[in-house]
C-alpha atoms as a PDB file:
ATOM      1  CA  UNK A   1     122.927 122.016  50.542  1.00  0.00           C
ATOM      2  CA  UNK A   2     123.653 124.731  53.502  1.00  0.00           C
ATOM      3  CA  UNK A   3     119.805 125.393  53.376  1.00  0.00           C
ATOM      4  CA  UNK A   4     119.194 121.527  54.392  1.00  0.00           C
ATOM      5  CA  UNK A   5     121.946 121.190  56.494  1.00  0.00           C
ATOM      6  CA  UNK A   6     120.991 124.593  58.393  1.00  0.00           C
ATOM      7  CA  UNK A   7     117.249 123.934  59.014  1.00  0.00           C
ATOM      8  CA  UNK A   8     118.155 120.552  60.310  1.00  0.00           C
ATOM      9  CA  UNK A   9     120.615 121.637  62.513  1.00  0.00           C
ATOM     10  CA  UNK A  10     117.859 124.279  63.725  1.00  0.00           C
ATOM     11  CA  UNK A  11     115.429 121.630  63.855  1.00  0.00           C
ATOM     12  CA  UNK A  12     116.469 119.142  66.017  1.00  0.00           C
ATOM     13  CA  UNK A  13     118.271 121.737  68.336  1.00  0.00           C
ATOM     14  CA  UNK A  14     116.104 122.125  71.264  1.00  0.00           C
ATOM     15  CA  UNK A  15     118.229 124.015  73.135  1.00  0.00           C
ATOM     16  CA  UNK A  16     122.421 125.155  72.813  1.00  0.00           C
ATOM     17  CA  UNK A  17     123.506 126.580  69.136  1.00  0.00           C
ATOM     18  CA  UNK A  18     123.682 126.322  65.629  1.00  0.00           C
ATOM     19  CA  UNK A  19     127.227 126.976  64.556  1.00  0.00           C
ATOM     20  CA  UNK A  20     128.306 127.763  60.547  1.00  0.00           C
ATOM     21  CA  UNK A  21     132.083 128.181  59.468  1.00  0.00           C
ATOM     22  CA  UNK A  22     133.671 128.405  56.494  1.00  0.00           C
ATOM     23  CA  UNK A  23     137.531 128.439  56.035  1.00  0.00           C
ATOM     24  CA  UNK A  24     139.869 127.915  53.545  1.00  0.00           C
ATOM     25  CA  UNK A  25     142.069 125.094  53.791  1.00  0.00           C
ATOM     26  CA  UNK A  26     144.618 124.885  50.956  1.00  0.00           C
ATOM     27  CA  UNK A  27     143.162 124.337  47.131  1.00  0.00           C
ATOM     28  CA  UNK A  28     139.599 123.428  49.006  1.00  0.00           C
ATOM     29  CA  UNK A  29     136.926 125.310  51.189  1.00  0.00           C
ATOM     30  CA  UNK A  30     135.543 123.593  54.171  1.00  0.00           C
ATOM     31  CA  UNK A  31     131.855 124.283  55.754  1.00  0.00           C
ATOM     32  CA  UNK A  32     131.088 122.674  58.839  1.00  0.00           C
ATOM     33  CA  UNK A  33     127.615 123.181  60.373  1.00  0.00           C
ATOM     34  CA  UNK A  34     127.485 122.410  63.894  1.00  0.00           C
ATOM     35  CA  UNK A  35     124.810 121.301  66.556  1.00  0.00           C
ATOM     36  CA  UNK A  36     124.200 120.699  70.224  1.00  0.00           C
ATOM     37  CA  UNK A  37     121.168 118.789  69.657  1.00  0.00           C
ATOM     38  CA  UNK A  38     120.492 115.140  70.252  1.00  0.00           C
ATOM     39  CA  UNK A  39     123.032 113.424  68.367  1.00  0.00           C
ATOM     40  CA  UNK A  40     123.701 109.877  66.462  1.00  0.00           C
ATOM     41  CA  UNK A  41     124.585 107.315  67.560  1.00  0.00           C
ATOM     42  CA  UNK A  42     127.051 105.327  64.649  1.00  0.00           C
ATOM     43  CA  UNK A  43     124.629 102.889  64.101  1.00  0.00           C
ATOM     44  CA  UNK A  44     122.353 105.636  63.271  1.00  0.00           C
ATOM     45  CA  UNK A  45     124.739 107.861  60.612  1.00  0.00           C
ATOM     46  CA  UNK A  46     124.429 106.620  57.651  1.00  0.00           C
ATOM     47  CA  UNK A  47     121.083 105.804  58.098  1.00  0.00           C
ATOM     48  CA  UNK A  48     120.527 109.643  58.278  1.00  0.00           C
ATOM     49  CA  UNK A  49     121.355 110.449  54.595  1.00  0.00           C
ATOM     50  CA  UNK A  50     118.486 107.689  53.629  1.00  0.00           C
ATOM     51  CA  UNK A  51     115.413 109.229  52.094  1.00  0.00           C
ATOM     52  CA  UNK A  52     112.141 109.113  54.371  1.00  0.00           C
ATOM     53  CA  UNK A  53     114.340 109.125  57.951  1.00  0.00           C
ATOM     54  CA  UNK A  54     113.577 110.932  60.422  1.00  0.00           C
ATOM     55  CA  UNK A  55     115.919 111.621  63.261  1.00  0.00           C
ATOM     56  CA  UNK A  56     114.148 111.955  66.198  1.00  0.00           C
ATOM     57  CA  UNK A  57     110.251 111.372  65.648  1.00  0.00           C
ATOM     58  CA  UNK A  58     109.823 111.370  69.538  1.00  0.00           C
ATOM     59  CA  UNK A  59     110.109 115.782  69.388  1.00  0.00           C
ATOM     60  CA  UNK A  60     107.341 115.347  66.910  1.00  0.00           C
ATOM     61  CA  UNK A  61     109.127 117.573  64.385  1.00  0.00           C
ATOM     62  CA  UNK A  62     107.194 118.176  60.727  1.00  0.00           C
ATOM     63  CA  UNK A  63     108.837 116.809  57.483  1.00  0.00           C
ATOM     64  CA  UNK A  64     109.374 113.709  55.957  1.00  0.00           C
ATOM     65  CA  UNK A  65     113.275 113.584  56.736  1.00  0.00           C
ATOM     66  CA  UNK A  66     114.523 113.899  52.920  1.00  0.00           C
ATOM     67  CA  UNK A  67     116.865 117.331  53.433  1.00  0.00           C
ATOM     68  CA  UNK A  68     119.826 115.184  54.689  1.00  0.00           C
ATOM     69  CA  UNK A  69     119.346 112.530  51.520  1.00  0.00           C
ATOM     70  CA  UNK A  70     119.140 115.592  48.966  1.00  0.00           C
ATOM     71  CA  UNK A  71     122.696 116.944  50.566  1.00  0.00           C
ATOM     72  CA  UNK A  72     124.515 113.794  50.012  1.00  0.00           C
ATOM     73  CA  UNK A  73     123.197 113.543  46.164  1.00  0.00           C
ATOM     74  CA  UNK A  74     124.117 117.489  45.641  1.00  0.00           C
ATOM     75  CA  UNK A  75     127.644 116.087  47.104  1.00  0.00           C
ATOM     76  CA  UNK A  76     128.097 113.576  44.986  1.00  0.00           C
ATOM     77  CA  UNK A  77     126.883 115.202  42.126  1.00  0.00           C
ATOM     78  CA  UNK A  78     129.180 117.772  42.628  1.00  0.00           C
ATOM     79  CA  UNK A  79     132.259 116.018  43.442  1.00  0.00           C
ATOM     80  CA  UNK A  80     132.340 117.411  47.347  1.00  0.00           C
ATOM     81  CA  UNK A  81     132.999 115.054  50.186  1.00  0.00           C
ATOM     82  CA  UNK A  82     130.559 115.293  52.728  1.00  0.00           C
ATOM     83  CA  UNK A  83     131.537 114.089  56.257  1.00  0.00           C
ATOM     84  CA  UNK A  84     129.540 113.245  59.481  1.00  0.00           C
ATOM     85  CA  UNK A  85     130.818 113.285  63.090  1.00  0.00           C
ATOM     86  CA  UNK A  86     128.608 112.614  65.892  1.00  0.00           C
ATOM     87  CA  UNK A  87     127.773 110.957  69.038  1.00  0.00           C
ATOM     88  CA  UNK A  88     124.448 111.019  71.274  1.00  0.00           C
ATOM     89  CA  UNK A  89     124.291 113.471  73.801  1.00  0.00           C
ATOM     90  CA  UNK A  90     126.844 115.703  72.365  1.00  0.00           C
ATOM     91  CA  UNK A  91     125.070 116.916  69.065  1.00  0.00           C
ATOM     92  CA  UNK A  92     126.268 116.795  65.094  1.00  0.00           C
ATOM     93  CA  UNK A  93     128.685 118.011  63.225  1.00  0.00           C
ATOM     94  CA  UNK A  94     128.612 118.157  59.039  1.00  0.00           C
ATOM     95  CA  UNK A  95     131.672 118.914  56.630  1.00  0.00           C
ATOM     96  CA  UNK A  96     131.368 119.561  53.246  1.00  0.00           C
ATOM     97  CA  UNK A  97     134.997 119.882  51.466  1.00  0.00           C
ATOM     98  CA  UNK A  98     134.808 121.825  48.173  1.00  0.00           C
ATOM     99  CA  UNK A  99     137.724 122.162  45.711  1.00  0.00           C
ATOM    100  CA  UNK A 100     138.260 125.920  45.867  1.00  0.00           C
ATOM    101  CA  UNK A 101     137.466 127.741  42.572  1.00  0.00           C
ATOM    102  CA  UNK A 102     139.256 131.479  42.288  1.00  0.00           C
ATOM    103  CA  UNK A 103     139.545 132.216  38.444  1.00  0.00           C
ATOM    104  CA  UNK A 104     135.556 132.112  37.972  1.00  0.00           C
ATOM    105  CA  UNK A 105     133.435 135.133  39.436  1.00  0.00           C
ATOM    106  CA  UNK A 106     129.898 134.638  40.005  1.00  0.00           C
ATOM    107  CA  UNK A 107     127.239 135.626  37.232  1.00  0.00           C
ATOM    108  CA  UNK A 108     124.213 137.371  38.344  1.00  0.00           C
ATOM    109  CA  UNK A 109     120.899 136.160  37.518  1.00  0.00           C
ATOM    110  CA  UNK A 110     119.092 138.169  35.466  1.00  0.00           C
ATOM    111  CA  UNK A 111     116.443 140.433  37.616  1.00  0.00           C
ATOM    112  CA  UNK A 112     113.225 140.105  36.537  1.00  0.00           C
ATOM    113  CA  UNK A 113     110.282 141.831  37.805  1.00  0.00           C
ATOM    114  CA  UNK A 114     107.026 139.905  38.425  1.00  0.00           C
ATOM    115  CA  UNK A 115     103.764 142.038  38.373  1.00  0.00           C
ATOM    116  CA  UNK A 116     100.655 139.741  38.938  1.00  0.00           C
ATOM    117  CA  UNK A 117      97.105 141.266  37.919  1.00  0.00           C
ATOM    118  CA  UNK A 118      94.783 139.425  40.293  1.00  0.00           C
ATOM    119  CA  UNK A 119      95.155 135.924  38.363  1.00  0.00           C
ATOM    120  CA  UNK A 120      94.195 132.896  41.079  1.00  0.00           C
ATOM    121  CA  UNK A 121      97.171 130.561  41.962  1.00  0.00           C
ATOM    122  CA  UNK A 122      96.395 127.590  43.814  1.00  0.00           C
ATOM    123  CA  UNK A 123      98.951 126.373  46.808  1.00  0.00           C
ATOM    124  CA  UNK A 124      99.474 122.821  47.895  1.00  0.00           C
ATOM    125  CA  UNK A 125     101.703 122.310  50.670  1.00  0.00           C
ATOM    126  CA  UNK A 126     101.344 120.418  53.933  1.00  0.00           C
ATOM    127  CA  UNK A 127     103.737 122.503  55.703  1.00  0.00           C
ATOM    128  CA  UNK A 128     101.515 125.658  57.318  1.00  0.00           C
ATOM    129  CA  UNK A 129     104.837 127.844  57.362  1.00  0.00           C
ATOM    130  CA  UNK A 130     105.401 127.227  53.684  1.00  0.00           C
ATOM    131  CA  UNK A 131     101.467 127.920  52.769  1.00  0.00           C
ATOM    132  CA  UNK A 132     101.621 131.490  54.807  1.00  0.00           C
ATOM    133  CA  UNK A 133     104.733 132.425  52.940  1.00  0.00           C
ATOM    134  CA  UNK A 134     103.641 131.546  49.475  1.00  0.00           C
ATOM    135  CA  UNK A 135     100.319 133.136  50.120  1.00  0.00           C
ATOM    136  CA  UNK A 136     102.537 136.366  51.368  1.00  0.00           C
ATOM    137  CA  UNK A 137     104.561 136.251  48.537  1.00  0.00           C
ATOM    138  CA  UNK A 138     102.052 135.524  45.703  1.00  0.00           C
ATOM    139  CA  UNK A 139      99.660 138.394  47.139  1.00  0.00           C
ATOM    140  CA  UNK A 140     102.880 140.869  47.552  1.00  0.00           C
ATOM    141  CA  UNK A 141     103.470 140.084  43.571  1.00  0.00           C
ATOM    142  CA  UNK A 142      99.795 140.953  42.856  1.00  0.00           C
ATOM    143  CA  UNK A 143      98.162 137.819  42.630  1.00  0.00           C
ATOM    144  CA  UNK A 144      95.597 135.810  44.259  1.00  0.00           C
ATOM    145  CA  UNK A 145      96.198 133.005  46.511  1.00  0.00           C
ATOM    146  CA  UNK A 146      94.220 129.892  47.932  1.00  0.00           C
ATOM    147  CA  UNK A 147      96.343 127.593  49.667  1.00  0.00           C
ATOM    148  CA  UNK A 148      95.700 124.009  51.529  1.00  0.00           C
ATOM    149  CA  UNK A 149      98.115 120.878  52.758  1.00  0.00           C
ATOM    150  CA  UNK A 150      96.432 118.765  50.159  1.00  0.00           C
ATOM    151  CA  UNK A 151      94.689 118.869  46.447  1.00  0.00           C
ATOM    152  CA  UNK A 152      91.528 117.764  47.239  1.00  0.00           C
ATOM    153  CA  UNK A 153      91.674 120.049  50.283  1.00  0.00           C
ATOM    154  CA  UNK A 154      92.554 122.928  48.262  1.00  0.00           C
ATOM    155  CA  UNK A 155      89.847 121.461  45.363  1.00  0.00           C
ATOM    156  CA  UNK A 156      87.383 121.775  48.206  1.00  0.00           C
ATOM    157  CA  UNK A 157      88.620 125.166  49.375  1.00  0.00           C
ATOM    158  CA  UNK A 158      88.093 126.593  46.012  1.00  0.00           C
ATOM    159  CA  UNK A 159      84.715 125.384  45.488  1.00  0.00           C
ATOM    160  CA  UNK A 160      83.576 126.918  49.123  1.00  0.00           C
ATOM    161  CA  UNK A 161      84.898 130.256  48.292  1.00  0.00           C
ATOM    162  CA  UNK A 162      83.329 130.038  44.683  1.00  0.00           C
ATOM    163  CA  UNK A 163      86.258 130.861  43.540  1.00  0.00           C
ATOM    164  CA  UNK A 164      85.975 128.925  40.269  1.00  0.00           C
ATOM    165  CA  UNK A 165      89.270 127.481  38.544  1.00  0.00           C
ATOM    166  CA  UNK A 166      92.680 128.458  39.288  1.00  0.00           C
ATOM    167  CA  UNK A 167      94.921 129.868  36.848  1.00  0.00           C
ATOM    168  CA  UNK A 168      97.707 127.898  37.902  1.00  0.00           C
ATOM    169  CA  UNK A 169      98.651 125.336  40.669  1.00  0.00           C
ATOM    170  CA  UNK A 170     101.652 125.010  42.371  1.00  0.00           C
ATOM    171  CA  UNK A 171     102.080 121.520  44.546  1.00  0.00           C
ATOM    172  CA  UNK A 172     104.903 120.696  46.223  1.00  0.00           C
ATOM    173  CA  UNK A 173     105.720 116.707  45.532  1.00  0.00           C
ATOM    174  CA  UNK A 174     105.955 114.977  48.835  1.00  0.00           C
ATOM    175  CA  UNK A 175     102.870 115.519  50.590  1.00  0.00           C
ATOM    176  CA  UNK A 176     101.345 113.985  53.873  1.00  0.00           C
ATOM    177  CA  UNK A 177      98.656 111.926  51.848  1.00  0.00           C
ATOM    178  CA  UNK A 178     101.800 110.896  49.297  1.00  0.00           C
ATOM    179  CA  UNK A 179     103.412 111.751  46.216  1.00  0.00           C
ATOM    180  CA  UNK A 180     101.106 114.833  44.671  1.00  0.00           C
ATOM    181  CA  UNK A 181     102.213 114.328  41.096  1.00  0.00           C
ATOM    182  CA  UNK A 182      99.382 111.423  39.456  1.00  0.00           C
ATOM    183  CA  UNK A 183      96.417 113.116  41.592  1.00  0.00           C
ATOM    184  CA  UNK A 184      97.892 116.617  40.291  1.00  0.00           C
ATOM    185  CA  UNK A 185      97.868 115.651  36.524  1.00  0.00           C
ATOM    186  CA  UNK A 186      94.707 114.008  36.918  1.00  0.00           C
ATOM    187  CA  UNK A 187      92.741 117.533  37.948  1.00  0.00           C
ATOM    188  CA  UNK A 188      94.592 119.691  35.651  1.00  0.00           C
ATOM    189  CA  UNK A 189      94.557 116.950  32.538  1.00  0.00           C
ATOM    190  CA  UNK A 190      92.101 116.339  29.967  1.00  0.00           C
ATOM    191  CA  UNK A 191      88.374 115.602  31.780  1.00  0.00           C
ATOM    192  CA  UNK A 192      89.958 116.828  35.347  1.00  0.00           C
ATOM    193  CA  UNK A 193      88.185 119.775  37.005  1.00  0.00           C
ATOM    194  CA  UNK A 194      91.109 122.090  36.068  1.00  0.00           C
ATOM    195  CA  UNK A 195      91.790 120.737  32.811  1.00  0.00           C
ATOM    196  CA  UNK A 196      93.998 122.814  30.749  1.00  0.00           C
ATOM    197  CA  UNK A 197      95.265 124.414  33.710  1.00  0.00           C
ATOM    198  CA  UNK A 198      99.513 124.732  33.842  1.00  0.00           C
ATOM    199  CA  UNK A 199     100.880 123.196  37.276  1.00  0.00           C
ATOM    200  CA  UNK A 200     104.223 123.181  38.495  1.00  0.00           C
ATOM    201  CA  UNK A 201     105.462 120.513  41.135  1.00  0.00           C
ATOM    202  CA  UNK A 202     107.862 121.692  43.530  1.00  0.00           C
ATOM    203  CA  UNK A 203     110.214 118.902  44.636  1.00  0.00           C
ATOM    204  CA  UNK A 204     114.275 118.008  46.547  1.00  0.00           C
ATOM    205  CA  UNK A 205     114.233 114.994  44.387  1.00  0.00           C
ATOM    206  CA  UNK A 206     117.104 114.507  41.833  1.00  0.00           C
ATOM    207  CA  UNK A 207     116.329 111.763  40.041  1.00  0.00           C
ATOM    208  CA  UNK A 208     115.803 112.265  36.546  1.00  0.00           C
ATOM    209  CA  UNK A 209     112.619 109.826  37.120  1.00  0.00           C
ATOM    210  CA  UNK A 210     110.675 112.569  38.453  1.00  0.00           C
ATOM    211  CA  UNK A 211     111.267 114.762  35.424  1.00  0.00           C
ATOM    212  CA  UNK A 212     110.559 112.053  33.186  1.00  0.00           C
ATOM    213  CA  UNK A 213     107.090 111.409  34.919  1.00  0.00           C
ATOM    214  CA  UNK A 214     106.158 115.362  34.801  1.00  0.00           C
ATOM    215  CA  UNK A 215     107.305 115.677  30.967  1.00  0.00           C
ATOM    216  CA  UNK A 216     105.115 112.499  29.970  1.00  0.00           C
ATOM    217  CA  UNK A 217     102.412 114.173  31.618  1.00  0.00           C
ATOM    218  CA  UNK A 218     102.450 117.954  30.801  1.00  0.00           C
ATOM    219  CA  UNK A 219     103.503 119.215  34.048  1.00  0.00           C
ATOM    220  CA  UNK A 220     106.268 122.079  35.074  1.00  0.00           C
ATOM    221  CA  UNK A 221     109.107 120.419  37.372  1.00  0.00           C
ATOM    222  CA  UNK A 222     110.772 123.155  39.874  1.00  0.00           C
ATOM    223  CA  UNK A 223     113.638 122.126  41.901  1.00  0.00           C
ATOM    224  CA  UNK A 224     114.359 122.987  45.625  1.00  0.00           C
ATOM    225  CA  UNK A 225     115.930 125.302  46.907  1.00  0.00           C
ATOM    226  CA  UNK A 226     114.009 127.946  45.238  1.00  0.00           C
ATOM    227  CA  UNK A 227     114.450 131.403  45.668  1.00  0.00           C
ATOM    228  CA  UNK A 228     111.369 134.018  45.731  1.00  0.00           C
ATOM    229  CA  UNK A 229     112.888 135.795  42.730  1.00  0.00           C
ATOM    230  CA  UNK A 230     113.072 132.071  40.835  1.00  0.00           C
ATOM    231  CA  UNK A 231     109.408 130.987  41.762  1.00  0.00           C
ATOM    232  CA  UNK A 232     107.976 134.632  40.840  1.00  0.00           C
ATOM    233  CA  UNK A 233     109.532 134.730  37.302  1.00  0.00           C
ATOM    234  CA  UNK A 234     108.900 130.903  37.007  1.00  0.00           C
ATOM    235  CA  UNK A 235     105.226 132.123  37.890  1.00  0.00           C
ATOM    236  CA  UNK A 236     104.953 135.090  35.449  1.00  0.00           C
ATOM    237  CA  UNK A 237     106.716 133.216  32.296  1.00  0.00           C
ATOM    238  CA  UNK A 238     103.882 130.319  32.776  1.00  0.00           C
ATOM    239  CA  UNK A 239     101.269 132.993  32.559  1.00  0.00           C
ATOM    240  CA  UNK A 240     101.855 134.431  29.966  1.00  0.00           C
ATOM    241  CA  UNK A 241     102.296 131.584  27.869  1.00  0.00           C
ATOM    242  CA  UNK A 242      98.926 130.206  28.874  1.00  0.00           C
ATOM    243  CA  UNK A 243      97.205 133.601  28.421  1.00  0.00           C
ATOM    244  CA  UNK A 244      98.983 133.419  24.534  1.00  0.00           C
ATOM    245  CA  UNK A 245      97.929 130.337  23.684  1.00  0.00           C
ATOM    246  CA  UNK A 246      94.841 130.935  25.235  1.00  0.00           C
ATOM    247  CA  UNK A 247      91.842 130.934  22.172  1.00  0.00           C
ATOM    248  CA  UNK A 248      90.342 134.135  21.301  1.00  0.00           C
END
């Protein structure tokens, strides 16, 4: 939730600050994340939690507007109240009160170390940030990595670089040409050009419909935010269960 909230504040901040505090008030903790950017007008702010909105298209800021409609379901989910103050000209400002929670310290995820051996890993992302940094981090962890802002892109990129198949394809969900997931099960499923191939579709989405759709069709579902550490053992468990119950 402070990942959304933070890279929209960034976002649609031309110019001014980003501002993040955290206090304790009572039995609760409030965050506020703060903004000088464009602001809302109140016709505007509840509009702004709505999947698909986009808050001011006229910058010609990437994305497809769902960060703020993932923080309100986290919210909710979670029992926190999640406020909005704003007004045009004089930027945002977003509370989240959270009941305070002393008597339970935080357990550490496991560290697990991710060697790759050269195995190919196909990237699907229309964000170019997010394809750089996934290429980065899959060749820093020892694997391959071709990466493109669409599957039939990436399809194509593969075949020019005679690459062959991948070993695994990770697409994110919400993609410029639309939702990734039937086009991804259809390469990797039986008769598809990467048939038998493991995929995992990175998506903000909580719906359990999502889930459902992936299960029904054999793919991996991996929930944003997700940390380097997650996606690399994510990555290395997948791989070694396909090279098991791989014949021979």
């Amino acid at each position: 939730m402070l990942m959304n909230l933070l890279s929209n504040a960034i976002k649609y901040t031309a110019a001014g600050e980003v501002a993040l505090n955290l206090r304790r008030d009572g039995d609760a903790w409030v965050l506020r994340v703060r903004d000088t950017g464009p602001g809302m007008a109140p016709e505007q702010q509840e509009a702004a939690f709505a999947e698909y909105v986009r808050l001011d298209s006229a910058r010609g800021t990437d994305g497809l507007g769902i960060g703020l409609a993932i923080v309100r379901q986290s919210a909710d989910l979670l029992g926190h109240r999640l406020t909005l103050t704003s007004a045009v000209g004089q930027g945002s400002c977003f509370t989240l009160r959270m009941d305070a929670v002393d008597d339970s310290p935080p357990v550490a995820e496991p560290v697990v170390a991710a060697a790759g051996t050269g195995q190919l890993i196909g990237v699907v992302d229309d964000d170019e940030q997010i394809r750089e940094a996934m290429q980065a981090l899959l060749t820093l962890h020892g694997y391959r990595a071709c990466a493109a802002p669409s599957l039939e892109a990436l399809q194509q990129a593969l075949a020019a670089q005679q690459l062959g198949r991948p070993q695994l394809v990770l697409s994110d969900f919400h993609l410029a040409t639309g939702d990734s997931l039937e086009p991804l099960a259809a390469r990797v499923g039986e008769g598809g050009p990467w048939a038998g191939v493991p995929a995992v579709l990175i998506t903000g989405d909580l719906p359990g419909e999502v889930l459902a759709r992936c299960e029904a069709l054999g793919l991996t579902v991996a929930y944003k935010p997700l940390s380097a550490r997650k996606l690399t053992h994510l990555i290395s468990t997948i791989l070694a269960e396909s090279a098991a119950a791989a014949p021979g």
